[in-house]
Protein backbone atom coordinates (compact mmCIF):
# COMPACT_ATOMS: atom_id res chain seq x y z
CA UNK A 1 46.08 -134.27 -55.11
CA UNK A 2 44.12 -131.27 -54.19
CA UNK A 3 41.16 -132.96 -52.54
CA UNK A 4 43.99 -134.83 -50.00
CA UNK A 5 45.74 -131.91 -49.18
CA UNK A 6 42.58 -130.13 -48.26
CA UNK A 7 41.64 -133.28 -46.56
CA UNK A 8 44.90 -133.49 -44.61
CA UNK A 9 44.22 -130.15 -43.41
CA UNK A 10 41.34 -130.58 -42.12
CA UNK A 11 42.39 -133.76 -40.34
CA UNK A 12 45.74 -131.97 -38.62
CA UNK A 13 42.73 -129.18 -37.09
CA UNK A 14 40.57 -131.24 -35.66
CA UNK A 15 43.23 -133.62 -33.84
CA UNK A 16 45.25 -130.38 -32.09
CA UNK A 17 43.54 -131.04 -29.06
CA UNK A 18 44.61 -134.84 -28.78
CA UNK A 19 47.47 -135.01 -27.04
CA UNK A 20 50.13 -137.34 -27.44
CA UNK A 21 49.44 -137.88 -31.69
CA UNK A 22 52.41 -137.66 -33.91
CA UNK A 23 52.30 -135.98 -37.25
CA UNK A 24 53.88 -137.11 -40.24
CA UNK A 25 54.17 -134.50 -43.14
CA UNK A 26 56.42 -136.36 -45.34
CA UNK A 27 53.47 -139.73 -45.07
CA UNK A 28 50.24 -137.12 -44.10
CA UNK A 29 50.31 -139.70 -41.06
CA UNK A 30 48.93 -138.96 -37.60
CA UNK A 31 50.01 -141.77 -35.34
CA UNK A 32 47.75 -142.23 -32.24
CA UNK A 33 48.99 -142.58 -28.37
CA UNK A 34 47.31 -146.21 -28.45
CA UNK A 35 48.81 -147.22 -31.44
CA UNK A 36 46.10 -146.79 -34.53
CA UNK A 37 47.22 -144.71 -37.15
CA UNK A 38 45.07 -142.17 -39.28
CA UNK A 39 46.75 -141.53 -42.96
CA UNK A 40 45.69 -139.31 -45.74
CA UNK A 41 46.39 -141.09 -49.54
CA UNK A 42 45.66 -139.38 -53.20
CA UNK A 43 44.40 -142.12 -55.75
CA UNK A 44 46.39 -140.46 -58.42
CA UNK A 45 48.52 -143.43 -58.13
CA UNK A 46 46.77 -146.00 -57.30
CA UNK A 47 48.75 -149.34 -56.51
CA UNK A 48 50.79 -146.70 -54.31
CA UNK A 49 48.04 -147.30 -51.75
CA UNK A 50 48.57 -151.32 -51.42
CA UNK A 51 49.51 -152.20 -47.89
CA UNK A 52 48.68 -153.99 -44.21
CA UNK A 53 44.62 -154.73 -43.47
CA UNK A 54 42.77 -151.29 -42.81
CA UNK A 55 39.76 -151.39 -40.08
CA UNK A 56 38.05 -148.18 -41.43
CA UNK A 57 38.63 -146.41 -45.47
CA UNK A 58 37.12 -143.17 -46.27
CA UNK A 59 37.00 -142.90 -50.03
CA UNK A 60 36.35 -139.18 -50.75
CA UNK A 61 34.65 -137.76 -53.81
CA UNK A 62 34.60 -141.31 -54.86
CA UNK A 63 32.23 -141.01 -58.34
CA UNK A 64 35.47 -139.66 -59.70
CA UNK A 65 37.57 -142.10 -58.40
CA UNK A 66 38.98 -145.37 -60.54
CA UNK A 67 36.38 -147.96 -60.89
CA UNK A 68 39.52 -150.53 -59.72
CA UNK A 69 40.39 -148.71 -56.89
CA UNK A 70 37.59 -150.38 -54.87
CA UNK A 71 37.59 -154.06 -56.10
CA UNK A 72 40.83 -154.57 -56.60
CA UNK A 73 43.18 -152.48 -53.73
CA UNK A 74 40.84 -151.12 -50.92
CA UNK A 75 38.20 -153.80 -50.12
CA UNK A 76 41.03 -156.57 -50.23
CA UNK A 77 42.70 -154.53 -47.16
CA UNK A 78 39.53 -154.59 -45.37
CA UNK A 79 39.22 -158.27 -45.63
CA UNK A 80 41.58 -159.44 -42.62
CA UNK A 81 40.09 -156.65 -40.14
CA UNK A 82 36.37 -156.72 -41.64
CA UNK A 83 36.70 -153.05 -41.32
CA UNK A 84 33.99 -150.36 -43.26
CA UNK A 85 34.42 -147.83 -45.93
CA UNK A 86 32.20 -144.79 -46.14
CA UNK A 87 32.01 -143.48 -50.19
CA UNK A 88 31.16 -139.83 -49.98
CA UNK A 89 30.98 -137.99 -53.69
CA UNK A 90 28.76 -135.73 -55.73
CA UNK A 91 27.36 -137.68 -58.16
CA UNK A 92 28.88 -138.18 -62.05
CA UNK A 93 27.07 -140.04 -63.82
CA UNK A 94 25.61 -143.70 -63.57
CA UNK A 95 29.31 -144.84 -62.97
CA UNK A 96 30.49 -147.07 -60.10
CA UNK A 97 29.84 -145.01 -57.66
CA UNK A 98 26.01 -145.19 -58.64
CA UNK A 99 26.14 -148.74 -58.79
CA UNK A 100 27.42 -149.10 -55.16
CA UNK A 101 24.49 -146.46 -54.36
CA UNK A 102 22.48 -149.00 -55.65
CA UNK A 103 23.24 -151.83 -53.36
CA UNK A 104 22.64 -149.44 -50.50
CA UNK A 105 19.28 -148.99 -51.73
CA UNK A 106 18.47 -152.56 -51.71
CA UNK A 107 17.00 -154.53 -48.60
CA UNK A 108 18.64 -157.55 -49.30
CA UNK A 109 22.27 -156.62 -49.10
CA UNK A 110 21.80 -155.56 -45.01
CA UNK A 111 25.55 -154.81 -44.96
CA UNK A 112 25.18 -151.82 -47.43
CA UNK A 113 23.37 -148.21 -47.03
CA UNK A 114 23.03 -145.14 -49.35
CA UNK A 115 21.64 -141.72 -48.21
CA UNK A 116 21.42 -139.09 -50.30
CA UNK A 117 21.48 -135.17 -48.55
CA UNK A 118 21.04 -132.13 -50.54
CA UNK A 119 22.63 -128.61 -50.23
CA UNK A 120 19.68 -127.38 -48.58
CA UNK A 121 19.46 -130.21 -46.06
CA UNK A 122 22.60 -127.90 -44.33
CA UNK A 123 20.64 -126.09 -42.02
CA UNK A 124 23.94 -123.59 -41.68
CA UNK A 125 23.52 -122.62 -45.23
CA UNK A 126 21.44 -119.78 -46.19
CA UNK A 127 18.11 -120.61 -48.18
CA UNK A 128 18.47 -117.23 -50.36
CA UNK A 129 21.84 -117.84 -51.17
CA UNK A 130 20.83 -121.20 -52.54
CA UNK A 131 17.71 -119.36 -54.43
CA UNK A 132 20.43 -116.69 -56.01
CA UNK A 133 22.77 -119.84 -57.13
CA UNK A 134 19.81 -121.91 -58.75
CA UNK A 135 18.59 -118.75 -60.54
CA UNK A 136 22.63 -118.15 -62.02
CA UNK A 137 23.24 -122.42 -62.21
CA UNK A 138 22.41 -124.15 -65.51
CA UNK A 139 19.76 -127.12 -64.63
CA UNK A 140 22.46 -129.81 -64.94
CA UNK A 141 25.45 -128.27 -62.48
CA UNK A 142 22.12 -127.40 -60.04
CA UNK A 143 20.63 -130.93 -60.04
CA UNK A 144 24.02 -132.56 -59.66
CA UNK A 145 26.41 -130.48 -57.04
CA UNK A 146 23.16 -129.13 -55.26
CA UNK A 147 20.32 -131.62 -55.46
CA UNK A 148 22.55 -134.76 -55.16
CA UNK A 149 20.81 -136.26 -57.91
CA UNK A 150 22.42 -139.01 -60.85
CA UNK A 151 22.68 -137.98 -64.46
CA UNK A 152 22.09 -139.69 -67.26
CA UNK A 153 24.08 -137.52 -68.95
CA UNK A 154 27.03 -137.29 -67.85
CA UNK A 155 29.57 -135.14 -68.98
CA UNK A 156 27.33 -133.24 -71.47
CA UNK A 157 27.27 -129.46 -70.89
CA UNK A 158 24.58 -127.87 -73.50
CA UNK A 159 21.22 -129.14 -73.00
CA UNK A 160 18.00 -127.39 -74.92
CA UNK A 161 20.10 -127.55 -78.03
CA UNK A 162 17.39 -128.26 -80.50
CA UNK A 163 15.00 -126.35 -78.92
CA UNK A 164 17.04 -123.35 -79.55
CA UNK A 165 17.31 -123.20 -82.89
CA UNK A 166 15.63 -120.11 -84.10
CA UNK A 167 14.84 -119.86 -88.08
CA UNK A 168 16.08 -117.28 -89.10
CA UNK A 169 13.37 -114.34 -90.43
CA UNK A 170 16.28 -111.95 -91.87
CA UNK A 171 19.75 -111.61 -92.63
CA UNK A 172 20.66 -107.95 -93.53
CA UNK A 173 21.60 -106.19 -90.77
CA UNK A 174 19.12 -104.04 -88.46
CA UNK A 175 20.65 -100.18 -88.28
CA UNK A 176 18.64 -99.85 -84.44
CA UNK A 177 19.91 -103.20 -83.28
CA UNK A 178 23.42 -103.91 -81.34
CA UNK A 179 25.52 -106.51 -82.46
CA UNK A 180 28.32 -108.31 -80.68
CA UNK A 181 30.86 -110.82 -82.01
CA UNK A 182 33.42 -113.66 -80.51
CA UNK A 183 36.26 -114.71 -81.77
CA UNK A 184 38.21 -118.03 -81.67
CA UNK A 185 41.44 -118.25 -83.30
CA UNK A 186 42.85 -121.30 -85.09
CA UNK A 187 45.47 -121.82 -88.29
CA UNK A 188 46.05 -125.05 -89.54
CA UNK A 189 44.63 -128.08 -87.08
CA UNK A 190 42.00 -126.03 -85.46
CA UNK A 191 39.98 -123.95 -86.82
CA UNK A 192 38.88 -119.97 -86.52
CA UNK A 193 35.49 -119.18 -85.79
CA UNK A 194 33.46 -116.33 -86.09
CA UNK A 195 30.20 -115.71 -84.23
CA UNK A 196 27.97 -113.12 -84.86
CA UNK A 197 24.45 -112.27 -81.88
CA UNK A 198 22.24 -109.87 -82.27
CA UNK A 199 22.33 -108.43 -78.98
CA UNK A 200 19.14 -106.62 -79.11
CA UNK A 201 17.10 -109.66 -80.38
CA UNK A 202 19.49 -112.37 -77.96
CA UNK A 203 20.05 -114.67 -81.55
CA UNK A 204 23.04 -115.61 -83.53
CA UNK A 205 22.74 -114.20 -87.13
CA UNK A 206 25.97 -115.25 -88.36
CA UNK A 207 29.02 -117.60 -88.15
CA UNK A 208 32.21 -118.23 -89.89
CA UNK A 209 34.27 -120.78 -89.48
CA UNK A 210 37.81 -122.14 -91.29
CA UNK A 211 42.07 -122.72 -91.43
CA UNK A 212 44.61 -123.10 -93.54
CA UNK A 213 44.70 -118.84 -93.66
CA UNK A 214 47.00 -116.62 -92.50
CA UNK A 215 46.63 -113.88 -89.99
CA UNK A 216 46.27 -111.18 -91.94
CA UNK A 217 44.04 -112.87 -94.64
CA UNK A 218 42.14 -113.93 -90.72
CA UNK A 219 42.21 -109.96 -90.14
CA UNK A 220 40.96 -109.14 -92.99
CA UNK A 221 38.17 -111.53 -93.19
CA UNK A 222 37.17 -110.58 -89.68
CA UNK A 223 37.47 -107.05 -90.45
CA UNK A 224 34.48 -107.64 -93.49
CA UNK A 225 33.00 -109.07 -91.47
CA UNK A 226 32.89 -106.25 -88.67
CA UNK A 227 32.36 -103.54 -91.81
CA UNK A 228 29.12 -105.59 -92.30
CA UNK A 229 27.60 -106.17 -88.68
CA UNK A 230 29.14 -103.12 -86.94
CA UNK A 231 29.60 -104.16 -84.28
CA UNK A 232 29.58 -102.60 -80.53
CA UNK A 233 32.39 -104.87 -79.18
CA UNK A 234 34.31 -107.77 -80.53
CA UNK A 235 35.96 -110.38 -77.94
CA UNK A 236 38.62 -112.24 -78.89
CA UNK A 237 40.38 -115.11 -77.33
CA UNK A 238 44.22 -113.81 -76.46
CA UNK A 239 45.82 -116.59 -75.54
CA UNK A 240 48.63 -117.55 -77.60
CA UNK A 241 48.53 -116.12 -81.07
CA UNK A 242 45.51 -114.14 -80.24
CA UNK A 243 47.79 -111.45 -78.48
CA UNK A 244 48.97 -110.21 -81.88
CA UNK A 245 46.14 -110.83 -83.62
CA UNK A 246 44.49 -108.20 -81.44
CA UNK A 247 47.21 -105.56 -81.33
CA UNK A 248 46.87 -105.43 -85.23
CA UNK A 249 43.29 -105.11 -85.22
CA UNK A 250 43.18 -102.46 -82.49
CA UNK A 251 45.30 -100.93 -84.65
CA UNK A 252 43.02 -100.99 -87.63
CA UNK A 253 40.43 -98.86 -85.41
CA UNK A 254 37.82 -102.14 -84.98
CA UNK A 255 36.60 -102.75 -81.19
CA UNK A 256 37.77 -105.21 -79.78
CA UNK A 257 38.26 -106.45 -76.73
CA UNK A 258 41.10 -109.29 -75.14
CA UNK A 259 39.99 -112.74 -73.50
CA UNK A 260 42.19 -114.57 -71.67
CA UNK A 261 40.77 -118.31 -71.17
CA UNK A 262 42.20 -119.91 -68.16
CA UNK A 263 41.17 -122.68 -65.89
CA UNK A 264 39.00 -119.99 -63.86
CA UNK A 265 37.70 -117.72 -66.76
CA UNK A 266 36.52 -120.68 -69.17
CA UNK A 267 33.92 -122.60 -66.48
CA UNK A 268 32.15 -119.18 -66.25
CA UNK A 269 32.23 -118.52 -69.79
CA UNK A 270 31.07 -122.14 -70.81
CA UNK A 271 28.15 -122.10 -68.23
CA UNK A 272 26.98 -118.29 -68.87
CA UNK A 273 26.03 -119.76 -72.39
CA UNK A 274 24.90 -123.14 -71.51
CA UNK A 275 22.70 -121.58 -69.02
CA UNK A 276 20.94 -119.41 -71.86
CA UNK A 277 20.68 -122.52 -74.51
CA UNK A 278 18.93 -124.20 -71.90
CA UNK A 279 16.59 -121.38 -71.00
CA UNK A 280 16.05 -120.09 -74.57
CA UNK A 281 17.65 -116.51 -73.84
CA UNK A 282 19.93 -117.22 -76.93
CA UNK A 283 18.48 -118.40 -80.21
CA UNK A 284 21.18 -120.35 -82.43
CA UNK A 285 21.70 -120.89 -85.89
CA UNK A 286 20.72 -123.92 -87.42
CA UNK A 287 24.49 -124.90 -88.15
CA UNK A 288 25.36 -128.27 -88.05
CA UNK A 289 28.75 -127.58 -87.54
CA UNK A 290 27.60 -125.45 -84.44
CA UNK A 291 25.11 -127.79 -83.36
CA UNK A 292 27.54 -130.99 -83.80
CA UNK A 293 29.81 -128.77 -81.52
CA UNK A 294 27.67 -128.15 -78.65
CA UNK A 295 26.51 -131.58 -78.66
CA UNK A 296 29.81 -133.63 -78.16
CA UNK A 297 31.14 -130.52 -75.92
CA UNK A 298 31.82 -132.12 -72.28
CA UNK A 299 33.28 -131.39 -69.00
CA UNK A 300 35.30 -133.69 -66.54
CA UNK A 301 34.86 -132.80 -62.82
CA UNK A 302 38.46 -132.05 -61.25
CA UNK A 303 39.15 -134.15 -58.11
CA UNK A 304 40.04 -130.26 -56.18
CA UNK A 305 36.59 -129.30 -57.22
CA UNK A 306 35.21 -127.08 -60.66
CA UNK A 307 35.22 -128.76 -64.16
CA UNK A 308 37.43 -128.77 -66.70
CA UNK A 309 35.51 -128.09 -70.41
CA UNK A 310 36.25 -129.22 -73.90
CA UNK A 311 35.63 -130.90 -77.23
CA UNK A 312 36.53 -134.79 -76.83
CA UNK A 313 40.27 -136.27 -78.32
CA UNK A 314 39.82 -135.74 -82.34
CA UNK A 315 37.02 -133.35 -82.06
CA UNK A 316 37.07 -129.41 -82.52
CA UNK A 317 35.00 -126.82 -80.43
CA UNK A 318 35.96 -123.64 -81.77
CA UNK A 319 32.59 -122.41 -83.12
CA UNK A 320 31.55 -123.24 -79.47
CA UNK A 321 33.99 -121.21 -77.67
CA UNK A 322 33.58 -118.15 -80.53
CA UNK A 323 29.85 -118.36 -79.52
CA UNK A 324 30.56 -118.23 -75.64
CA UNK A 325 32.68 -114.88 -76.45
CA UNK A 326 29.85 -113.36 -78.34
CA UNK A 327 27.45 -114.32 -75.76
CA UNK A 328 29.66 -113.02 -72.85
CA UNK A 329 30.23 -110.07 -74.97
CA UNK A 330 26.35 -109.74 -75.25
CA UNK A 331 26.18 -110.66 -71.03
CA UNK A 332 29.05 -107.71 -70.21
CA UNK A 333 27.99 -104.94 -73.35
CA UNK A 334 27.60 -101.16 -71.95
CA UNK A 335 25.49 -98.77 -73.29
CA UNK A 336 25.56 -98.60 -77.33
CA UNK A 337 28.14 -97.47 -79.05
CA UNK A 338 28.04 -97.15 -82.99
CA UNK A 339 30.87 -98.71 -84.84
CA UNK A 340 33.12 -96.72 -87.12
């Protein structure tokens, strides 16, 4: 719904200048002085776009599109007029989109092309500010919105998982090193997580992770838990029953700090920490729990642009968020400041 009404705005600009066209806001229909008709339609319903023969469709960020859309509702109104489609998308995966890439690519279907144009093909956009977004982009995010290029992988968000692990050489704590810690709070279907980094040596040392507990037996545990690691700054998620949670704490004297995950904050979190598991700036534990986590953790691509992020139906991601906190915490720490 987004992508069309950006679309539709677009399209009432550029056809000011044409006199004698008719706007429709109630259809997004521009009706022409010689009779052809240009119409804007969101695929978020899509047998609401059966109708009369089209000569020319223009399916728009189509990778993330219904696979049926194509087959079975636009290509049958192109029959009668033998009219074209352009399919214009960032890639997402080997999906249908790929496969109709495909056919371009191949010399013996003459009635199909495929190009393929990266960011930097835009000779309006500025090479360093492409350089600055590769160096701050996790590989997957750069290869895809900025290289043009298909993923195997599609959907997954943590790459360099295994290669992160870091044994771990000591537990006690280290009285000259910082420590930072996220929290994720759960009660009885999820779960709450703990996670511990050592700031100073960029590795997690510690994570804790269950439900069925109250919140003050939650405080309490969280609170040992601080008594033992000390640490400079502890982020907690606020949303929901994390609000009280962290007024009661704050109260007890510990540091910590409110998060509050929304569509906007949670892409930058998520990527600030799959951008340092795929580079090796953070080590991780060699948690299974952890590690199952960031494995299945995926993200959908939203049809206004961004990504949505999250564990799949039935699965759990809290020691994956509690992480992310930590990390940011570690990303967005001042100068030292001893617990007490």
């Amino acid at each position: 719904m987004l992508m069309a009404s950006q679309v539709w705005r677009d399209l009432k600009t550029s056809v000011k200048p044409l006199k004698g066209a008719a706007i429709n806001e109630n259809e997004r229909r521009i009706d022409l002085p010689r009779g052809g008709m240009i119409a804007v339609r969101s695929t978020h319903q899509p047998d609401h776009l059966r109708g009369e023969g089209l000569n020319l469709a223009v399916l728009d960020e189509a990778a993330f599109i219904e696979p049926r859309v194509w087959p079975e509702i636009i290509r049958p109104m192109l029959v009668t007029t033998r009219g074209r489609a352009f399919f214009l998308s960032t890639p997402f995966g080997r999906n249908w989109f790929y496969d109709l890439f495909r056919i371009g690519m191949d010399p013996e279907e003459p009635e199909w092309a495929s190009f393929r144009f990266k960011t930097g093909d835009n000779r309006l956009i500025d090479p360093a500010e492409l350089e600055s977004i590769r160096r701050q982009t996790s590989q997957q995010v750069w290869e895809t919105e900025y290289l043009a290029h298909f993923s195997d992988d599609r959907g997954a968000v943590f790459r360099g998982i295994s290669a992160a692990v870091r044994p771990q050489s000591y537990e006690a704590r280290h009285p000259e090193h910082r420590y930072v810690i996220g929290v994720d709070w759960g009660r009885n279907l999820d779960y709450t997580a703990i996670a511990v980094i050592d700031a100073s040596d960029r590795r997690m040392v510690a994570l804790d992770r269950f439900n069925q507990v109250g919140w003050s037996l939650q405080r309490g545990r969280l609170a040992n838990i601080a008594d033992y690691w000390r640490p400079q700054v502890i982020w907690a998620e606020a949303n929901s029953v994390g609000e009280p949670n962290i007024e009661a704490l704050l109260a007890e004297g510990l540091p910590v700090r409110s998060f509050h995950t929304t569509a906007r904050s949670k892409s930058p979190l998520i990527e600030s920490l799959a951008l340092a598991i795929e580079r090796s700036a953070l080590g991780l534990l060699d948690d299974p729990i952890l590690l199952g986590e960031l494995a299945s953790f995926a993200q959908e691509r939203l049809p206004g642009g961004g990504y949505r992020y999250g564990a799949p139906a039935g699965y759990h991601d809290d020691t994956v968020i509690a992480t992310a906190l930590a990390w940011h915490g570690v990303a967005h720490s001042g100068p030292y400041i001893d617990f007490v």
